[in-house]
PDB file of N, CA and C in Angstrom:
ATOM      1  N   UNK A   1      46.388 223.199 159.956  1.00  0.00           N
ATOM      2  CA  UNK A   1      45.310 223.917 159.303  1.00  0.00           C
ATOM      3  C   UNK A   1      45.303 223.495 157.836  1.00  0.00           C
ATOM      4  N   UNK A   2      44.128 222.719 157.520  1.00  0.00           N
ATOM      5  CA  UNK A   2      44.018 222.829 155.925  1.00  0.00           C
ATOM      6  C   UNK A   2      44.152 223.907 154.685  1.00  0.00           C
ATOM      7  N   UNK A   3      44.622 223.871 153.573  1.00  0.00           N
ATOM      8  CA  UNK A   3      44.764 224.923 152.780  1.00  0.00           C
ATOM      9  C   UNK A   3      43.194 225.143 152.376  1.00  0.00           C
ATOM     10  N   UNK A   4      42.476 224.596 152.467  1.00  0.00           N
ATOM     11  CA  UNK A   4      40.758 225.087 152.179  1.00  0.00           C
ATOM     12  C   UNK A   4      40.383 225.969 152.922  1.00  0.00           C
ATOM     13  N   UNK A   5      40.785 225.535 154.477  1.00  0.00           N
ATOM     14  CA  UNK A   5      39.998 226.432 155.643  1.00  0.00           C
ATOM     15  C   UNK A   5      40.805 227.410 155.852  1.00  0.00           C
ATOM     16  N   UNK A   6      41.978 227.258 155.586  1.00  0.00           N
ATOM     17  CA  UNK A   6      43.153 228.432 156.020  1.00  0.00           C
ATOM     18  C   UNK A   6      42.833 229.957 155.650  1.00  0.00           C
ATOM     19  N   UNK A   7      41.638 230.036 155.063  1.00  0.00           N
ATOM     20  CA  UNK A   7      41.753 231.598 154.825  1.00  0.00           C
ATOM     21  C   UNK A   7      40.713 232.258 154.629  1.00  0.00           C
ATOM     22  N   UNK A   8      39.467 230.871 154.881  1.00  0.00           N
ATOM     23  CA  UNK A   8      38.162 231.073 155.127  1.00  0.00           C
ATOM     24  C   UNK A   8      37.872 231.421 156.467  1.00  0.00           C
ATOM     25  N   UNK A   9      38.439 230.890 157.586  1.00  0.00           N
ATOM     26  CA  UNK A   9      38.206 230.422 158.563  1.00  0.00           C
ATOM     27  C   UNK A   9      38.777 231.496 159.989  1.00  0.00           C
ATOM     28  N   UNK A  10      40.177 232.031 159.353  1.00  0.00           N
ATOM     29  CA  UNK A  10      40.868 232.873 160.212  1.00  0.00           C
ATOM     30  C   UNK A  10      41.286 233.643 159.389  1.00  0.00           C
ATOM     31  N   UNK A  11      41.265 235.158 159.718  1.00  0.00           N
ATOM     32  CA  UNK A  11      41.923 236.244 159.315  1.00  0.00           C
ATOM     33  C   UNK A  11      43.421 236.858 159.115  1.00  0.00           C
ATOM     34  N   UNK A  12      43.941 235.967 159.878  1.00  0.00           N
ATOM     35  CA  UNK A  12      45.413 236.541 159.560  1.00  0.00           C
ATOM     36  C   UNK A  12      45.973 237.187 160.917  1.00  0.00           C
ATOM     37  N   UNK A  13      45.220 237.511 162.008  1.00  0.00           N
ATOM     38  CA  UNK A  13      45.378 238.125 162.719  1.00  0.00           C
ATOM     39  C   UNK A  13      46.358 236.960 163.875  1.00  0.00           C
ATOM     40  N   UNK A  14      47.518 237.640 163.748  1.00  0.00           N
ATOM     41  CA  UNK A  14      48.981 237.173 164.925  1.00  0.00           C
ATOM     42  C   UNK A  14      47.908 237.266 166.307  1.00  0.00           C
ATOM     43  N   UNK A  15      49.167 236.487 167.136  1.00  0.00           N
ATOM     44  CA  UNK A  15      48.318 236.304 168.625  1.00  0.00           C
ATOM     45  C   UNK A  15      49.618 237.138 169.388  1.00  0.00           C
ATOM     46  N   UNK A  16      50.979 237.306 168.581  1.00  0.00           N
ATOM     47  CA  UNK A  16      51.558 238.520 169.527  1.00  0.00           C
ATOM     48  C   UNK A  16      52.461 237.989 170.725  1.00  0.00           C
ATOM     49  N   UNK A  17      52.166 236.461 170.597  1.00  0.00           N
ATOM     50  CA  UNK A  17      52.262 235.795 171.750  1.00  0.00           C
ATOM     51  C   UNK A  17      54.019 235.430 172.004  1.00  0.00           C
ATOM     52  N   UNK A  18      55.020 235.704 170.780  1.00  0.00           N
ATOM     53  CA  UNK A  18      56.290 235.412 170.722  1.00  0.00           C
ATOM     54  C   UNK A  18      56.818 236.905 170.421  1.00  0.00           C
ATOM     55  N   UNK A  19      58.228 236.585 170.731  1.00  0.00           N
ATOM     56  CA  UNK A  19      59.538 237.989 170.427  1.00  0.00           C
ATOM     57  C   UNK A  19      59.502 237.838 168.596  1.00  0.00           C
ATOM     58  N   UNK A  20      59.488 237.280 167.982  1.00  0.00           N
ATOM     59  CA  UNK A  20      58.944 236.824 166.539  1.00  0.00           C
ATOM     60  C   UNK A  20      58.174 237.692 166.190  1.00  0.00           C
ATOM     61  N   UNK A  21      56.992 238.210 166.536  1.00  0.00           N
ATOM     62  CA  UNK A  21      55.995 238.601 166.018  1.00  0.00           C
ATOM     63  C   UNK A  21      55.964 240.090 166.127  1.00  0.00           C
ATOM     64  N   UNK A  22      56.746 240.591 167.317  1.00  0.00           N
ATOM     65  CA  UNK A  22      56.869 242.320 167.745  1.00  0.00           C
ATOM     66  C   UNK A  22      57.093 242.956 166.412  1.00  0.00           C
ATOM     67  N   UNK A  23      56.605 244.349 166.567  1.00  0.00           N
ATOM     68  CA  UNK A  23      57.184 244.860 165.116  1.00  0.00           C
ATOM     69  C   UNK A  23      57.065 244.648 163.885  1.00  0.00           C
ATOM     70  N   UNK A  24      56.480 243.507 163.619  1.00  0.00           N
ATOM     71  CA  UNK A  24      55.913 242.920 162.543  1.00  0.00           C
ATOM     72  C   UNK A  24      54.858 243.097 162.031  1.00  0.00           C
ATOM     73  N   UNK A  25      54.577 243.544 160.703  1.00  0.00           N
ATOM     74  CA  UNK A  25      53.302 243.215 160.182  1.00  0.00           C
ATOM     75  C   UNK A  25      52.728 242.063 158.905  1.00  0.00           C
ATOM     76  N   UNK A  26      51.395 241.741 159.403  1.00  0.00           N
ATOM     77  CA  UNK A  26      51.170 240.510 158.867  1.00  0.00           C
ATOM     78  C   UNK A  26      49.267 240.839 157.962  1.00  0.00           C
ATOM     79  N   UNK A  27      49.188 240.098 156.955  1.00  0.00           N
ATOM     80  CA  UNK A  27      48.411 240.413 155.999  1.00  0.00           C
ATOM     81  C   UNK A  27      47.145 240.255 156.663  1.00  0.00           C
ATOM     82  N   UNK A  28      46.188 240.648 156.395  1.00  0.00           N
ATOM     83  CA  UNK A  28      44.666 240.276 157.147  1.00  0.00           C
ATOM     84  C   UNK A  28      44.424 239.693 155.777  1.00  0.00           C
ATOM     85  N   UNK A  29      43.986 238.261 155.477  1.00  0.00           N
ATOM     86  CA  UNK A  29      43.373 237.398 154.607  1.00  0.00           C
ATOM     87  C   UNK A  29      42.427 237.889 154.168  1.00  0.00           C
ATOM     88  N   UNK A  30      41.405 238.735 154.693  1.00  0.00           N
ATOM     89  CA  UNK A  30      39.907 239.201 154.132  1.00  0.00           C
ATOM     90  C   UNK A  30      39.921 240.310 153.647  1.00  0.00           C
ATOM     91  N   UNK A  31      40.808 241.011 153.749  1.00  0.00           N
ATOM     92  CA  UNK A  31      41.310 242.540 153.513  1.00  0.00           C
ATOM     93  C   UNK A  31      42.387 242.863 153.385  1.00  0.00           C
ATOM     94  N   UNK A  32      42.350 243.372 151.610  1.00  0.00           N
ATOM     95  CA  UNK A  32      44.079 243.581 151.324  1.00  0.00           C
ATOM     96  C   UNK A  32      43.929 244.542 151.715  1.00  0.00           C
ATOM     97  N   UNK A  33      43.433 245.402 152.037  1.00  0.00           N
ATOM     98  CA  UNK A  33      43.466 247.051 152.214  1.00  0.00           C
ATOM     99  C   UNK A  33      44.251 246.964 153.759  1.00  0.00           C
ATOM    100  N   UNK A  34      44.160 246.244 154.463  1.00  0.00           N
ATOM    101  CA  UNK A  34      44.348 246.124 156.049  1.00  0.00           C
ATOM    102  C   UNK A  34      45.894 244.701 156.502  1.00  0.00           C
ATOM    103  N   UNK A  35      46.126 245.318 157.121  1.00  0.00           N
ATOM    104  CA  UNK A  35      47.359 244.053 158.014  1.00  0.00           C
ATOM    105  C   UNK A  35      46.988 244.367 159.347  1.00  0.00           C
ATOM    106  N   UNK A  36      47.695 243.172 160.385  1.00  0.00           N
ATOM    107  CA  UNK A  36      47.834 243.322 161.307  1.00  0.00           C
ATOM    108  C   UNK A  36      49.503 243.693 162.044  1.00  0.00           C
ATOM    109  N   UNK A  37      49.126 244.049 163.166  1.00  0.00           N
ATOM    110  CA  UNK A  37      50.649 244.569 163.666  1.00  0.00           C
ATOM    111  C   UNK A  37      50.941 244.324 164.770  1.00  0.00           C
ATOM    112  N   UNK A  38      51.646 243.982 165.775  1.00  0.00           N
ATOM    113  CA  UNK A  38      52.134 243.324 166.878  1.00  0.00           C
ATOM    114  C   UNK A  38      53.151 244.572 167.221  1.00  0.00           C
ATOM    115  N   UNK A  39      52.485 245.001 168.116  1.00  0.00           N
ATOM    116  CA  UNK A  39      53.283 246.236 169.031  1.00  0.00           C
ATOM    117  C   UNK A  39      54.309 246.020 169.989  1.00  0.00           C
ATOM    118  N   UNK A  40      53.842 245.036 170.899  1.00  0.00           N
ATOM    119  CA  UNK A  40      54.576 244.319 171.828  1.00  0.00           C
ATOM    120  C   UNK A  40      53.812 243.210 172.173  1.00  0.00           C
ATOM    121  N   UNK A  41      54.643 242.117 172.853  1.00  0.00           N
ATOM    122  CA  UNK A  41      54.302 240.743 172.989  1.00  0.00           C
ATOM    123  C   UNK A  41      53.583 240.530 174.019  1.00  0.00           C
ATOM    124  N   UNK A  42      52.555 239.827 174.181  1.00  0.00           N
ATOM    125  CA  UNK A  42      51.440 239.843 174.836  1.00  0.00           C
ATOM    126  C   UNK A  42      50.193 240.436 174.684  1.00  0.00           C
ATOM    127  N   UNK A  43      50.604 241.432 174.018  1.00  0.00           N
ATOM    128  CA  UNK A  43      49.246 242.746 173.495  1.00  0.00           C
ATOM    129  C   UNK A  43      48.519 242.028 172.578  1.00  0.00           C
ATOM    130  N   UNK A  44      46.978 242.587 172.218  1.00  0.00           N
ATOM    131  CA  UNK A  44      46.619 242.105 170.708  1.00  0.00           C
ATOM    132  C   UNK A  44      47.017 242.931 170.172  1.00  0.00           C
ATOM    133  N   UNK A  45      47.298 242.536 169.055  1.00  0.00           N
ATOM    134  CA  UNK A  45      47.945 242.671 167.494  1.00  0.00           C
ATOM    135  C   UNK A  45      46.911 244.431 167.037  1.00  0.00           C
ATOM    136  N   UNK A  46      47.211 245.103 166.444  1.00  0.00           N
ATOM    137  CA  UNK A  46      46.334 246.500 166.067  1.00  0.00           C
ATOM    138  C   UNK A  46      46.477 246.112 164.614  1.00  0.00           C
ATOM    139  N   UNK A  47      44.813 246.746 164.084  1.00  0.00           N
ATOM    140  CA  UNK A  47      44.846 246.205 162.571  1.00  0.00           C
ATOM    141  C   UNK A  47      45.099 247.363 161.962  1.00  0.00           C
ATOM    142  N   UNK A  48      45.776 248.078 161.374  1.00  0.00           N
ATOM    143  CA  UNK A  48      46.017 249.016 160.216  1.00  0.00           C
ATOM    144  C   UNK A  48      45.502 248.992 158.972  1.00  0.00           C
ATOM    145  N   UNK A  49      45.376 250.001 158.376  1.00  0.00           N
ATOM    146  CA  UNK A  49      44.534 250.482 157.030  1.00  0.00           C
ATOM    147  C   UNK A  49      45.980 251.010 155.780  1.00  0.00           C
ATOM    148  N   UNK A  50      45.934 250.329 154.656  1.00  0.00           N
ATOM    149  CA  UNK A  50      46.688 251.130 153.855  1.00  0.00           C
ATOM    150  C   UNK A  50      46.299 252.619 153.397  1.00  0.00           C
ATOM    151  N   UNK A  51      46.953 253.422 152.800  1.00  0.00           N
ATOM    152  CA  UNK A  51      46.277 254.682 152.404  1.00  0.00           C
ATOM    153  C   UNK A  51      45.690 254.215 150.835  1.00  0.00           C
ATOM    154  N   UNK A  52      45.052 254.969 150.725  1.00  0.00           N
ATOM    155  CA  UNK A  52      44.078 255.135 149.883  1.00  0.00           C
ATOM    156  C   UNK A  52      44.916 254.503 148.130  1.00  0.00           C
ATOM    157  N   UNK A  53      44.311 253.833 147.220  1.00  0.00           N
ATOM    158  CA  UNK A  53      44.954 253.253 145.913  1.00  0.00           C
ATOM    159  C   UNK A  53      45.928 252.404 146.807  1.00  0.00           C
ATOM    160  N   UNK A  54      46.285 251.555 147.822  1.00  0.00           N
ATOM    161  CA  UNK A  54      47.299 250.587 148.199  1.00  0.00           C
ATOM    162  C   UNK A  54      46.826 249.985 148.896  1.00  0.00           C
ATOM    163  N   UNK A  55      47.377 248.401 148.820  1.00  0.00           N
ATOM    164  CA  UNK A  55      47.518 247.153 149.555  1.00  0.00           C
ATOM    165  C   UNK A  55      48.577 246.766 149.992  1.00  0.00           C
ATOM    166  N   UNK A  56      48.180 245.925 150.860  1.00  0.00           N
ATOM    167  CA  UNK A  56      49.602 244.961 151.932  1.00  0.00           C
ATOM    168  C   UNK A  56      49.929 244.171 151.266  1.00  0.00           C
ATOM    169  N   UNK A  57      51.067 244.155 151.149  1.00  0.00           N
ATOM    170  CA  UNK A  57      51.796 243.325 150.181  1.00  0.00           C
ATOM    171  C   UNK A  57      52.984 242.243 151.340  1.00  0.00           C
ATOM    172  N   UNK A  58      52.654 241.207 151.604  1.00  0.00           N
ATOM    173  CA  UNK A  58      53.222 240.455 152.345  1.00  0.00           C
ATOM    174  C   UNK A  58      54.688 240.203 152.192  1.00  0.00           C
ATOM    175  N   UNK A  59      55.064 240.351 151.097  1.00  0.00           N
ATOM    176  CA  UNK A  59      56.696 240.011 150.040  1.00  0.00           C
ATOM    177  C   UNK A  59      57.256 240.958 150.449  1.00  0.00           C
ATOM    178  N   UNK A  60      56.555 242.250 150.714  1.00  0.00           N
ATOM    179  CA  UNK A  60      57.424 243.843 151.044  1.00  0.00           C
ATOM    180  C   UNK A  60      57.478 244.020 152.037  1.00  0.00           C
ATOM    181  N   UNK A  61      56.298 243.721 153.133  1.00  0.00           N
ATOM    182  CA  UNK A  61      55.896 244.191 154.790  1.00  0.00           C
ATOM    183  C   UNK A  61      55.371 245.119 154.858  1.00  0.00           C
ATOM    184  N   UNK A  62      54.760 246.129 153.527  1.00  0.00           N
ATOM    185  CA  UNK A  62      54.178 247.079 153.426  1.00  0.00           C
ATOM    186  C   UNK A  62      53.423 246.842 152.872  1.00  0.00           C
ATOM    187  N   UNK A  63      52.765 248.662 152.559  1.00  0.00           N
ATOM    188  CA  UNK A  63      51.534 248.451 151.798  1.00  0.00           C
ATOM    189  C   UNK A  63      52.502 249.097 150.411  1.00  0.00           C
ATOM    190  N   UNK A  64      51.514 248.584 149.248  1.00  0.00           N
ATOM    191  CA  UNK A  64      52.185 249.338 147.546  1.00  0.00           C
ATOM    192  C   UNK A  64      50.904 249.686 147.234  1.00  0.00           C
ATOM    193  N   UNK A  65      51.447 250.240 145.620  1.00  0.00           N
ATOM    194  CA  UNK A  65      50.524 250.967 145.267  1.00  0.00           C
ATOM    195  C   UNK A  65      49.427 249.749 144.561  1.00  0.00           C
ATOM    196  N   UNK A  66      48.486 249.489 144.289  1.00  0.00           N
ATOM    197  CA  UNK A  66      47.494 248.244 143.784  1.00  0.00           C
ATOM    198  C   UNK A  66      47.924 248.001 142.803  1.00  0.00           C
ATOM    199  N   UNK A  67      48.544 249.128 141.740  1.00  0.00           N
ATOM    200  CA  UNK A  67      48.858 248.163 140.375  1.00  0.00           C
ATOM    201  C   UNK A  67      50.800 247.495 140.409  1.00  0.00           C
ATOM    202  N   UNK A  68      51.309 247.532 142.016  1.00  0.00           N
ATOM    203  CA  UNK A  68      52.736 246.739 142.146  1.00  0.00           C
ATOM    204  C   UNK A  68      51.937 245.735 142.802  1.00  0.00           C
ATOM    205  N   UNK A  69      50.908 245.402 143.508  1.00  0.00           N
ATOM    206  CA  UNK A  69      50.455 244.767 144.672  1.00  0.00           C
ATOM    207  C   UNK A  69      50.346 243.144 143.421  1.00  0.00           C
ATOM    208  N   UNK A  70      50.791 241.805 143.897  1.00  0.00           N
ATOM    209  CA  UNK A  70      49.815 240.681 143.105  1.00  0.00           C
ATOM    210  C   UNK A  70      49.756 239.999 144.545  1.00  0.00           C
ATOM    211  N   UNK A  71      48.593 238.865 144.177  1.00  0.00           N
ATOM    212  CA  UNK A  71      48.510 237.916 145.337  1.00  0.00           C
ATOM    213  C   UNK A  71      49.785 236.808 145.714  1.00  0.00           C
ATOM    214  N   UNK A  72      50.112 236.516 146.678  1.00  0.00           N
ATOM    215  CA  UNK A  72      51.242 235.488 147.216  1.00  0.00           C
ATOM    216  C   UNK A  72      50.199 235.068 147.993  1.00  0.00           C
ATOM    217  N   UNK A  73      51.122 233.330 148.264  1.00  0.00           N
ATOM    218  CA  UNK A  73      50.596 232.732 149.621  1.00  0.00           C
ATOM    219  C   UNK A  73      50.805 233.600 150.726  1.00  0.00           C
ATOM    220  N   UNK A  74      49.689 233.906 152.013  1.00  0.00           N
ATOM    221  CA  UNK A  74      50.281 234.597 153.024  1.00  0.00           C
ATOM    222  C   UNK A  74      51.004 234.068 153.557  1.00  0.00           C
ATOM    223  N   UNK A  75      51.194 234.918 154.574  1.00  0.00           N
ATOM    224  CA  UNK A  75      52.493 234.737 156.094  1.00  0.00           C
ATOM    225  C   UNK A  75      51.896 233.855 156.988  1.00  0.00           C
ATOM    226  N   UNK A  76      51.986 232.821 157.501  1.00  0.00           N
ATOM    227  CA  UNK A  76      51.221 232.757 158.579  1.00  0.00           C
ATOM    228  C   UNK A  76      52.073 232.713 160.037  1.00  0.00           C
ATOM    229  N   UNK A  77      51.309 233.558 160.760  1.00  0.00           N
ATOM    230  CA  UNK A  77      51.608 233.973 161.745  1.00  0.00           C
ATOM    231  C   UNK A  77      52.533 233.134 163.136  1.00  0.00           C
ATOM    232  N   UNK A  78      53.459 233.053 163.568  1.00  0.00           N
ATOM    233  CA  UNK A  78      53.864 232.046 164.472  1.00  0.00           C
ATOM    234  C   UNK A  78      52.693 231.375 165.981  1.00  0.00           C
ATOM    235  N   UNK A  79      52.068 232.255 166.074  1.00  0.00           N
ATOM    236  CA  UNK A  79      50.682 231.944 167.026  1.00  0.00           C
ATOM    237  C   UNK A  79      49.287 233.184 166.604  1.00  0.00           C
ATOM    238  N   UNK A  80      48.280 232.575 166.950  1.00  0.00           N
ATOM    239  CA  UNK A  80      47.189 233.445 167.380  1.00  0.00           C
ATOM    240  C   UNK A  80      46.670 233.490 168.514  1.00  0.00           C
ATOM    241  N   UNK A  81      45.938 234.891 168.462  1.00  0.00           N
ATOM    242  CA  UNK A  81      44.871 235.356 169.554  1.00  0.00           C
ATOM    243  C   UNK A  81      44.422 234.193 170.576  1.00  0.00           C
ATOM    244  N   UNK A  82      44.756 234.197 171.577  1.00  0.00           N
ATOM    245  CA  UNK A  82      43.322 233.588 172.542  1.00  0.00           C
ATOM    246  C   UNK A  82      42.230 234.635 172.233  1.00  0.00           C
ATOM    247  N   UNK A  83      41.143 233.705 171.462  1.00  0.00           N
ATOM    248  CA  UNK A  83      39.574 233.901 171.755  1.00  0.00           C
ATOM    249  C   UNK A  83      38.767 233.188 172.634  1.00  0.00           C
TER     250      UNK A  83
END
Protein backbone atom coordinates (compact mmCIF):
# COMPACT_ATOMS: atom_id res chain seq x y z
CA UNK A 1 0.00 0.00 0.00
CA UNK A 2 1.36 3.41 -0.89
CA UNK A 3 1.82 6.10 1.83
CA UNK A 4 -0.53 8.51 -0.44
CA UNK A 5 -3.37 6.01 -0.67
CA UNK A 6 -2.87 4.49 2.73
CA UNK A 7 -5.30 6.61 4.47
CA UNK A 8 -7.32 7.94 1.75
CA UNK A 9 -8.35 4.82 0.54
CA UNK A 10 -9.00 2.48 3.69
CA UNK A 11 -10.15 3.23 7.06
CA UNK A 12 -8.28 1.44 9.43
CA UNK A 13 -10.69 -1.10 9.90
CA UNK A 14 -8.78 -4.83 10.98
CA UNK A 15 -10.22 -7.88 9.10
CA UNK A 16 -10.03 -9.87 12.60
CA UNK A 17 -8.77 -12.51 10.53
CA UNK A 18 -5.57 -13.53 13.00
CA UNK A 19 -5.09 -14.43 17.03
CA UNK A 20 -3.03 -10.91 16.63
CA UNK A 21 -5.80 -8.84 16.22
CA UNK A 22 -8.43 -10.26 19.17
CA UNK A 23 -8.75 -7.76 21.83
CA UNK A 24 -7.17 -5.18 20.14
CA UNK A 25 -7.97 -1.86 19.24
CA UNK A 26 -6.97 -0.09 16.16
CA UNK A 27 -7.40 3.69 14.98
CA UNK A 28 -10.14 4.40 12.27
CA UNK A 29 -7.97 6.84 9.86
CA UNK A 30 -11.10 9.10 9.13
CA UNK A 31 -12.14 9.45 12.64
CA UNK A 32 -10.15 10.22 15.63
CA UNK A 33 -13.17 10.20 17.64
CA UNK A 34 -13.67 6.30 16.67
CA UNK A 35 -11.29 2.91 16.59
CA UNK A 36 -11.94 -0.30 15.63
CA UNK A 37 -12.01 -3.50 17.82
CA UNK A 38 -11.66 -7.17 17.12
CA UNK A 39 -13.77 -9.19 19.55
CA UNK A 40 -12.92 -12.50 18.32
CA UNK A 41 -11.26 -13.87 15.23
CA UNK A 42 -13.26 -14.28 12.36
CA UNK A 43 -15.94 -11.70 13.43
CA UNK A 44 -15.96 -8.13 11.91
CA UNK A 45 -14.11 -5.85 13.87
CA UNK A 46 -17.00 -3.34 16.02
CA UNK A 47 -16.23 0.37 15.62
CA UNK A 48 -16.32 2.27 18.97
CA UNK A 49 -16.82 5.95 19.83
CA UNK A 50 -14.53 7.82 22.36
CA UNK A 51 -16.48 9.76 25.06
CA UNK A 52 -17.06 13.05 24.57
CA UNK A 53 -13.57 15.86 24.58
CA UNK A 54 -11.36 12.41 23.57
CA UNK A 55 -9.57 10.66 20.85
CA UNK A 56 -7.86 7.32 20.01
CA UNK A 57 -4.67 7.61 20.55
CA UNK A 58 -2.85 4.67 18.83
CA UNK A 59 0.60 5.01 21.19
CA UNK A 60 -1.87 4.32 24.29
CA UNK A 61 -4.67 1.79 22.77
CA UNK A 62 -7.03 4.17 24.14
CA UNK A 63 -8.88 7.01 23.85
CA UNK A 64 -7.21 10.55 25.85
CA UNK A 65 -8.33 13.54 26.52
CA UNK A 66 -7.81 15.87 22.90
CA UNK A 67 -5.43 18.21 24.44
CA UNK A 68 -2.85 14.67 25.43
CA UNK A 69 -4.07 13.25 21.98
CA UNK A 70 -1.13 14.37 18.87
CA UNK A 71 -1.11 12.64 15.50
CA UNK A 72 1.37 9.40 15.00
CA UNK A 73 1.73 7.22 12.01
CA UNK A 74 -1.15 4.64 12.46
CA UNK A 75 -1.19 0.95 13.29
CA UNK A 76 -1.76 -0.91 10.47
CA UNK A 77 -3.68 -3.70 10.93
CA UNK A 78 -2.19 -7.39 10.32
CA UNK A 79 -5.21 -8.17 7.69
CA UNK A 80 -8.52 -6.65 6.53
CA UNK A 81 -12.15 -7.22 6.03
CA UNK A 82 -13.25 -9.36 3.08
CA UNK A 83 -15.46 -6.89 1.13
Amino acid sequence: MSSKTKYTDYDGEPGCQTLEEVNKMYRNYWDPTAYWKCESQGKVASRGRCPTSELFMDTKGKCVHYAEWHWTEPTIPPSRPNK
